[in-house]
Protein backbone atom coordinates (compact mmCIF):
# COMPACT_ATOMS: atom_id res chain seq x y z
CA UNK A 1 -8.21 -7.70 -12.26
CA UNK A 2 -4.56 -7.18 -10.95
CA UNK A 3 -4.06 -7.51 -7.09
CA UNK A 4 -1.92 -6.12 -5.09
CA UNK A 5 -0.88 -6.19 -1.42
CA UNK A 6 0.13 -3.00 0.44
CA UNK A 7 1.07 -2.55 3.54
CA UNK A 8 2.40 0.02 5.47
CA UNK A 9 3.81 -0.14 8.52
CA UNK A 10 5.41 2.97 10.88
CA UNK A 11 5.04 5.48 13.38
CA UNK A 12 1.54 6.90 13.42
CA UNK A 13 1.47 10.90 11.92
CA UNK A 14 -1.22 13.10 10.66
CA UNK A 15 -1.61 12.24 6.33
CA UNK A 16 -0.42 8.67 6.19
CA UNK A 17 -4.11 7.46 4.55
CA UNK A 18 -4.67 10.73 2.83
CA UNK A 19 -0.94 10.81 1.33
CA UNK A 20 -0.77 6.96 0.44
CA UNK A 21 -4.24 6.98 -0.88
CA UNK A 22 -4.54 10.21 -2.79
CA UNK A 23 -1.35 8.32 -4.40
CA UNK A 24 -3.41 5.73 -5.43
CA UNK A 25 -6.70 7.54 -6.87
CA UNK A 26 -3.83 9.78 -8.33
CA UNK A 27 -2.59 6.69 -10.55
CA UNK A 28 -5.83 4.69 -11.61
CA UNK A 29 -5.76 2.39 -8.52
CA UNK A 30 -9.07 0.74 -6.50
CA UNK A 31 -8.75 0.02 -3.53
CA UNK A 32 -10.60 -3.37 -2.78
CA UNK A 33 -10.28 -3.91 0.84
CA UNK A 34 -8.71 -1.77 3.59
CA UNK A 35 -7.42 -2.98 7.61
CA UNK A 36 -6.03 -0.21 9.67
CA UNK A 37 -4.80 -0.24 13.33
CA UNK A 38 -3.18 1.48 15.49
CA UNK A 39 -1.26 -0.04 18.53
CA UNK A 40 -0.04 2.85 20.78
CA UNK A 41 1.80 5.22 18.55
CA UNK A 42 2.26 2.58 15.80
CA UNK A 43 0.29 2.67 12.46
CA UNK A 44 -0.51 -0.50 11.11
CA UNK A 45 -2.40 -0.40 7.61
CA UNK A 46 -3.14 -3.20 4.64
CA UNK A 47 -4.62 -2.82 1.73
CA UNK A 48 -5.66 -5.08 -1.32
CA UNK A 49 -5.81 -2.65 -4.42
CA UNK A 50 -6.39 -3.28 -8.15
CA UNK A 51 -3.81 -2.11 -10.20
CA UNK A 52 -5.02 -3.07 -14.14
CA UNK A 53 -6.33 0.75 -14.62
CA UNK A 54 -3.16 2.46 -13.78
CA UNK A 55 -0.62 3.33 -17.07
CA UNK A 56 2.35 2.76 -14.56
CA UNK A 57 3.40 -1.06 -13.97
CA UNK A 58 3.93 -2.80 -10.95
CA UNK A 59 7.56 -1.45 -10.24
CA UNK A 60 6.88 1.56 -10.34
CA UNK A 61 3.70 1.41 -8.17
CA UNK A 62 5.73 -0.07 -5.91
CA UNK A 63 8.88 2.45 -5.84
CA UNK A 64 6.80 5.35 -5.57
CA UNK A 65 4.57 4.13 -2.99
CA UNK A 66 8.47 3.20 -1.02
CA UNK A 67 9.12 7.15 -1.94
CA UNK A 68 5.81 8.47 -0.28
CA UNK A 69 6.87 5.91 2.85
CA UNK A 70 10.20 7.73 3.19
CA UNK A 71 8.24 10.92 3.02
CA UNK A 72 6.41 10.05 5.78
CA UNK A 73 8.67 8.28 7.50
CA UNK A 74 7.69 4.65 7.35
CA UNK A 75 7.68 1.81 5.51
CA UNK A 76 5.65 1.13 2.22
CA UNK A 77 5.65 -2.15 0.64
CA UNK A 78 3.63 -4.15 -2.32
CA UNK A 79 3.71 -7.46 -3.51
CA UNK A 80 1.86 -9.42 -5.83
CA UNK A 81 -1.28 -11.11 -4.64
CA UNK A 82 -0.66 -14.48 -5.73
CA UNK A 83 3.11 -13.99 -3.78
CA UNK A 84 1.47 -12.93 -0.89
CA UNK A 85 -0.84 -15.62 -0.92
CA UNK A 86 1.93 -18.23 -1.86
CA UNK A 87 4.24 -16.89 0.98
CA UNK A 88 1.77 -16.95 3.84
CA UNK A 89 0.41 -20.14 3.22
CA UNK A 90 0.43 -22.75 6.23
């Protein structure tokens, strides 16, 4: 299994979670665990995906999910489980 950390962060709008996640069946990518919030008009979503049964590597996961942000109009970022893990560590 290949983990990944999304997150995206923005202005809430109608299609963020169908857009971003029709992305991701789209590509071959599970989606493990999902936390969304919303804090007054601010969307607030992460996501721990696997990525091993998509033909596209990480990069480019990662650059189209920042293109479907910009679509939208917020921000869409991944990173590496174990770098996640490694940078948030107390």
């Amino acid at each position: 299994m290949d983990k990944v950390v999304v997150t995206v962060v923005g202005k809430d709008r109608l299609g963020i979670l169908a857009k971003t996640c029709t992305y991701l069946a789209d590509n071959g990518i599970n989606i493990l665990d999902i936390s969304q919030t919303i804090v007054r008009d601010y969307f607030n979503m992460m996501m721990i995906v696997d990525v091993s049964g998509s033909a596209k590597s990480f990069d480019e996961i990662g650059s189209d999910l920042a293109r479907v942000g910009v679509e939208l109009g917020l921000r869409i970022r991944c990173q590496k489980e174990e770098i996640f893990e490694r940078m948030h560590r107390v």
